[in-house]
N, C-alpha and C. Protein backbone atom coordinates (compact mmCIF):
# COMPACT_ATOMS: atom_id res chain seq x y z
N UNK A 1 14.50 12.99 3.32
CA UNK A 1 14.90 11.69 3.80
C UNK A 1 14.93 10.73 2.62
N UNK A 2 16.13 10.31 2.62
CA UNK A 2 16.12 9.08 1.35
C UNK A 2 16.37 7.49 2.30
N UNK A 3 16.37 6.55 1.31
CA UNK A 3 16.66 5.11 2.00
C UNK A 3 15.66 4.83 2.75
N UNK A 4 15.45 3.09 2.83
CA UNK A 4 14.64 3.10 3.76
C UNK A 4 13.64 3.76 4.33
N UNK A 5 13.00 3.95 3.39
CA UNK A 5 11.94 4.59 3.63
C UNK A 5 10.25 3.48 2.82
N UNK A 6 9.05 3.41 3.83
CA UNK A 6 8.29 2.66 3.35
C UNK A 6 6.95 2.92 3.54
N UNK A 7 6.19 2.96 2.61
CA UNK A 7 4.38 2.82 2.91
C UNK A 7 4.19 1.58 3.39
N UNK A 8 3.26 1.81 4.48
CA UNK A 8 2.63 0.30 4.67
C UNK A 8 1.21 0.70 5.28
N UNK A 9 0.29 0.08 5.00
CA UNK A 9 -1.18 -0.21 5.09
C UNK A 9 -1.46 -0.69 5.88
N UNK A 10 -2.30 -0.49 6.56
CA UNK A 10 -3.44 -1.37 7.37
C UNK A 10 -4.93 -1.39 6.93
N UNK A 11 -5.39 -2.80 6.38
CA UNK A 11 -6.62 -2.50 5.77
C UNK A 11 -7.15 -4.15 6.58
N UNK A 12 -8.73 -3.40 6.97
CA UNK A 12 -9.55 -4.09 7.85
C UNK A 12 -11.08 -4.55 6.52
N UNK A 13 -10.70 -5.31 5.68
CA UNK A 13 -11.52 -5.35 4.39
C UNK A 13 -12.68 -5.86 4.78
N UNK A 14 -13.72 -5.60 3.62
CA UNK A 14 -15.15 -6.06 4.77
C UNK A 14 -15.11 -7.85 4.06
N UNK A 15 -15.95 -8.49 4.98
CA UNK A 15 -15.45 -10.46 4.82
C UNK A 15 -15.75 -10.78 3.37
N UNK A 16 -16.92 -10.21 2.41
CA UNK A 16 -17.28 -10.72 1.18
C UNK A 16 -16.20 -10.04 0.43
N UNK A 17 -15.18 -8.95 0.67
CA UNK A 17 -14.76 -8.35 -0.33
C UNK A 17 -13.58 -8.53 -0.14
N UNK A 18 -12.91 -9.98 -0.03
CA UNK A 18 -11.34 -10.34 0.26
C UNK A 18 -10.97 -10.50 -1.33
N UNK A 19 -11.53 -10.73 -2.49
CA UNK A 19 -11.26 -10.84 -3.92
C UNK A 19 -10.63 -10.00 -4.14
N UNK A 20 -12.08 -8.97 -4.22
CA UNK A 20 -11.92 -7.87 -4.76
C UNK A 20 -10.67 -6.90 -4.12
N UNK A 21 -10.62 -7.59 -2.88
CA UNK A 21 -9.38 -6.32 -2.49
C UNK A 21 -7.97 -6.62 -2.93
N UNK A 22 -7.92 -7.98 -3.19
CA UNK A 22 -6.46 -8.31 -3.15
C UNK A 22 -6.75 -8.04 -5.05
N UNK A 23 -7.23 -8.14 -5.75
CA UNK A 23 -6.94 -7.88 -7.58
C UNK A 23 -7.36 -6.07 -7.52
N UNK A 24 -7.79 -5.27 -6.27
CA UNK A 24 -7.83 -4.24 -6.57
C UNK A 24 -6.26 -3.48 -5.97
N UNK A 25 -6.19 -4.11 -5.19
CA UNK A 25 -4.41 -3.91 -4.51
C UNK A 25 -3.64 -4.17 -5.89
N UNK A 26 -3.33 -5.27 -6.23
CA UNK A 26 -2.78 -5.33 -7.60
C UNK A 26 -3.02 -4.55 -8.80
N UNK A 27 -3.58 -4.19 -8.80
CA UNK A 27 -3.85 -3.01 -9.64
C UNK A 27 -3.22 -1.99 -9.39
N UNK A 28 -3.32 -1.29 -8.25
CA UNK A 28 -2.89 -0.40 -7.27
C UNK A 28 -1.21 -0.36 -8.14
N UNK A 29 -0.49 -1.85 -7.38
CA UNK A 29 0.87 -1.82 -7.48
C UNK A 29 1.04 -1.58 -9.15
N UNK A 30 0.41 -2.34 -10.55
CA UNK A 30 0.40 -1.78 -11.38
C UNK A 30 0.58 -0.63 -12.19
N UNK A 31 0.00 0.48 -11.39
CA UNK A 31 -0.40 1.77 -11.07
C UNK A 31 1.11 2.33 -10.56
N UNK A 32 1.34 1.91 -9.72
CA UNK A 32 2.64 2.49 -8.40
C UNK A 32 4.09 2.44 -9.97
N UNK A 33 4.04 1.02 -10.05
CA UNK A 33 4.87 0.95 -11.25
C UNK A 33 5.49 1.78 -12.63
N UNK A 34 4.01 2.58 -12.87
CA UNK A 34 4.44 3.64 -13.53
C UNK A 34 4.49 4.70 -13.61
N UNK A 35 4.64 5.01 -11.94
CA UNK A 35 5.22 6.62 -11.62
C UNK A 35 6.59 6.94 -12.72
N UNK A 36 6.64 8.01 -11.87
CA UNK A 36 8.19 8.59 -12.58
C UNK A 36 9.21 8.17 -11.76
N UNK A 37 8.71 7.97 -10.42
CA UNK A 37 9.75 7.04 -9.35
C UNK A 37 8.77 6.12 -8.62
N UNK A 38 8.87 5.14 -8.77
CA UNK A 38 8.31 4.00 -8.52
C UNK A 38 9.00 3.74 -7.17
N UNK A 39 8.13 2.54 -6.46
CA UNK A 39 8.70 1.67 -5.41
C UNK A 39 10.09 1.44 -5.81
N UNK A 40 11.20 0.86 -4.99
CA UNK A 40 12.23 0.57 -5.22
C UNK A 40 12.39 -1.01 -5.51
N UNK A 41 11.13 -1.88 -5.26
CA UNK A 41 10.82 -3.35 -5.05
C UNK A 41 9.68 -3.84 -5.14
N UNK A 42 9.44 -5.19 -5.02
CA UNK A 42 7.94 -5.06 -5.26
C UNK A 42 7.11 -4.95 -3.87
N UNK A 43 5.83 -4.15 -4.27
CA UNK A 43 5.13 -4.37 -3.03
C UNK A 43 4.66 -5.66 -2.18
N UNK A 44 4.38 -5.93 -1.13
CA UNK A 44 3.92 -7.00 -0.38
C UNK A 44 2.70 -6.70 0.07
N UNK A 45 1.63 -7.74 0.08
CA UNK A 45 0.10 -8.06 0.69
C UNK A 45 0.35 -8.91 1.64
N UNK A 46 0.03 -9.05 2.80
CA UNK A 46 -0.10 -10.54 3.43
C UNK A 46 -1.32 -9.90 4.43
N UNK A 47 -2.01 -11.10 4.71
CA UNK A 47 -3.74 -11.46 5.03
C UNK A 47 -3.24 -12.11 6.79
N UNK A 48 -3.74 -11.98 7.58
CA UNK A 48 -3.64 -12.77 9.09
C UNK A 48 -4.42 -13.69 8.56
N UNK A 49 -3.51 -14.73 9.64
CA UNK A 49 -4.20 -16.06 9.52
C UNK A 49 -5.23 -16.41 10.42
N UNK A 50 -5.20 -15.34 11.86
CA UNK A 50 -6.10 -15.84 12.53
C UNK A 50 -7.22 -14.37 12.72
N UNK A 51 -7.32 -13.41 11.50
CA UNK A 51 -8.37 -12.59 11.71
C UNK A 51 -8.13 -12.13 10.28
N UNK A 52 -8.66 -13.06 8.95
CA UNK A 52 -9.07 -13.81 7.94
C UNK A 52 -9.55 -11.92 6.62
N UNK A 53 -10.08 -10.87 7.91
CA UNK A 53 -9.87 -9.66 6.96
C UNK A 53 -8.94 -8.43 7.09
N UNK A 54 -7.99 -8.84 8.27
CA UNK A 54 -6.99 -7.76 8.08
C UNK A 54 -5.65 -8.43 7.23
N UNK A 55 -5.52 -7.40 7.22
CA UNK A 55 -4.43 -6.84 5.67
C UNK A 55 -3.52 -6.23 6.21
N UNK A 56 -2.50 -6.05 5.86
CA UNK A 56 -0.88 -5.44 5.59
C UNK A 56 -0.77 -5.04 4.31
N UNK A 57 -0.03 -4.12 3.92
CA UNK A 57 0.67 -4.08 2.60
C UNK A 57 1.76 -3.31 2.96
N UNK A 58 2.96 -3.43 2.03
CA UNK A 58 4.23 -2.30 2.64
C UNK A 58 4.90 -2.27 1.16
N UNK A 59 5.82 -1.92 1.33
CA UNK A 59 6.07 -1.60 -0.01
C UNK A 59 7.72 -0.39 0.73
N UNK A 60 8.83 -0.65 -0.24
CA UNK A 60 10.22 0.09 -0.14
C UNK A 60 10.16 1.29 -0.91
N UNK A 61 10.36 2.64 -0.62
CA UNK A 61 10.52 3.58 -1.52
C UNK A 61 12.20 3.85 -1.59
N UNK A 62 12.55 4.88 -2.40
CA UNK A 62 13.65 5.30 -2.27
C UNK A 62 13.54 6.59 -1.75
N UNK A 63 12.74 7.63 -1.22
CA UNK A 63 12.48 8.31 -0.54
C UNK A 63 11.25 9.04 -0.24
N UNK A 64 10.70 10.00 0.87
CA UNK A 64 9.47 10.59 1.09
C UNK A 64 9.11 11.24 0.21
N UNK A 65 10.04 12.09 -1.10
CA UNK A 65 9.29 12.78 -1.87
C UNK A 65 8.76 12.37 -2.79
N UNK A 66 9.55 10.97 -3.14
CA UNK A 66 8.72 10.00 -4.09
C UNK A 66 7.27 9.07 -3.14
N UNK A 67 7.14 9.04 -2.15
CA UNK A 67 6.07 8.45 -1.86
C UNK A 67 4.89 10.06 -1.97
N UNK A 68 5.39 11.29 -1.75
CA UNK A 68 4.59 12.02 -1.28
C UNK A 68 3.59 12.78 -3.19
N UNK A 69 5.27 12.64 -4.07
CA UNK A 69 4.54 12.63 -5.57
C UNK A 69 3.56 11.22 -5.47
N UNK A 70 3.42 10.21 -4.91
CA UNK A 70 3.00 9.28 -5.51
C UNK A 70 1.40 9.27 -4.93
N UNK A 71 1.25 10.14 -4.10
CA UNK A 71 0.04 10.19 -2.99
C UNK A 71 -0.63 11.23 -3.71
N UNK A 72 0.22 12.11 -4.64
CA UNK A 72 -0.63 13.34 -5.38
C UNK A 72 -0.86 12.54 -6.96
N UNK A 73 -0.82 11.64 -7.29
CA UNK A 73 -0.95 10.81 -8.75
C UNK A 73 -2.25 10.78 -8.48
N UNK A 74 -2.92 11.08 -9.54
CA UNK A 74 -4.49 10.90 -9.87
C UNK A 74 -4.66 9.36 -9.72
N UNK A 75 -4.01 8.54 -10.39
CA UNK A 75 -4.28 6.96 -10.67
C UNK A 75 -3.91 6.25 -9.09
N UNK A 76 -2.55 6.68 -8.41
CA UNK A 76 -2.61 6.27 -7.49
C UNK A 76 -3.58 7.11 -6.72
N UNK A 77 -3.85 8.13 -6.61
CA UNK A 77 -5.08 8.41 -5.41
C UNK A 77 -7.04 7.49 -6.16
N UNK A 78 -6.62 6.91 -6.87
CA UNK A 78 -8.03 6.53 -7.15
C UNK A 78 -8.01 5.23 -6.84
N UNK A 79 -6.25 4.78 -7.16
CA UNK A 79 -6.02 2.94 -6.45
C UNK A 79 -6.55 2.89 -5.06
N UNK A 80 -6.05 4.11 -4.35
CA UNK A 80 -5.86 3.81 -2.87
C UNK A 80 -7.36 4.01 -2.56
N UNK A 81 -8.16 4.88 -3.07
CA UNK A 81 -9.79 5.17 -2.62
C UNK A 81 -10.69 3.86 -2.46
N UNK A 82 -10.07 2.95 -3.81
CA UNK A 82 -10.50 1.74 -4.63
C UNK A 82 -10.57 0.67 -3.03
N UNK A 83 -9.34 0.82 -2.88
CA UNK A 83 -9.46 -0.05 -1.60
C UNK A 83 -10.08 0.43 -0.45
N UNK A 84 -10.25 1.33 0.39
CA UNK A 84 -10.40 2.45 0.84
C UNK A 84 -12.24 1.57 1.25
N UNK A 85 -12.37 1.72 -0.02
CA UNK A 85 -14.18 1.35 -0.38
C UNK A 85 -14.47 0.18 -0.21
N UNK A 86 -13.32 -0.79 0.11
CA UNK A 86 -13.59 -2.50 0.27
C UNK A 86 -13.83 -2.83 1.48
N UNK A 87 -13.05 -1.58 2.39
CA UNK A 87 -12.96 -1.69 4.24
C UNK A 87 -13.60 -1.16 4.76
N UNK A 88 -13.54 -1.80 5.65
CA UNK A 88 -14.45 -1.03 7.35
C UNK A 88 -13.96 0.03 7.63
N UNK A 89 -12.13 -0.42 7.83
CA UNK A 89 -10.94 0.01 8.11
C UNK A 89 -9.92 0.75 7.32
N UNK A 90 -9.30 1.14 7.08
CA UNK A 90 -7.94 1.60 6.14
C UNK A 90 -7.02 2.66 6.70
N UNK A 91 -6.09 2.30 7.10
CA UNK A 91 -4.61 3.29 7.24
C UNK A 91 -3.91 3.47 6.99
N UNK A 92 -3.38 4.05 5.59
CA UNK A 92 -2.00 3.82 5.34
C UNK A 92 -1.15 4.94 5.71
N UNK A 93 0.12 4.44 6.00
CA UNK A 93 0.94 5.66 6.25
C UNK A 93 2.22 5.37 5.27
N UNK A 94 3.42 6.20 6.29
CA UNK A 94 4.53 6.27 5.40
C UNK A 94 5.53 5.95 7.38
N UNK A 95 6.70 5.32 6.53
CA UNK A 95 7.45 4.73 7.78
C UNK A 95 9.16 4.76 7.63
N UNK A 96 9.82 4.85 8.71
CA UNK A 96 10.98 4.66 7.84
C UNK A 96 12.11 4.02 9.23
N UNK A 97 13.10 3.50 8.59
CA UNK A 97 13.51 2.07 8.93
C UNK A 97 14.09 3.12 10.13
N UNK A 98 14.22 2.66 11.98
CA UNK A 98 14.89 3.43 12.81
C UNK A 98 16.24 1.68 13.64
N UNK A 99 15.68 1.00 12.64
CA UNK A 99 16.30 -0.27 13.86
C UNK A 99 16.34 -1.82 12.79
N UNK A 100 17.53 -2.70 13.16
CA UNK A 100 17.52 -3.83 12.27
C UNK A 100 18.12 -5.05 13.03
N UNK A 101 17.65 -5.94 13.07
CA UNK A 101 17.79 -7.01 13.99
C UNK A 101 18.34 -8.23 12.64
């Protein structure tokens, strides 16, 4: 599957560690950047406004086999642990576009 294709996160961070998660996320994307196939764009963070520790992140690939090399990267599997360790919570998956409004 190529196109439209996307990781996106769900991270439930614990309340003291909203810093640390968002400069350890950035890092992360740092990281993502110098695959051999990178995101196609830049990644996105956004925080709820009315439940102050969940998290989003998503991010565009150009296809599953580049997200699936990117899940076997030593640096990215140590980004994603990094966060992983900030939450209560953490889910990330892989998604891909079925509908556009």
């Amino acid at each position: 599957m190529t196109g439209d294709v996307y990781t996106l996160g769900v991270w439930k961070v614990k309340a003291d560690k909203h810093g640390e998660f968002i400069a350890a996320w950035e890092s992360l994307g740092r990281a993502f950047r110098k695959l051999p196939n990178p995101p196609s764009g830049k990644g996105t963070l956004v925080q709820s406004v009315n439940d102050p520790d969940l998290f989003y992140s998503f991010g565009l690939w150009e296809s599953i086999d580049d997200i699936q090399a990117m899940r076997e990267n030593p640096d990215a599997e140590e980004g994603i642990q990094a966060l992983r360790e900030l939450c209560t919570e953490a889910t990330p998956g892989t998604f891909h576009v079925v509908g556009e409004g």
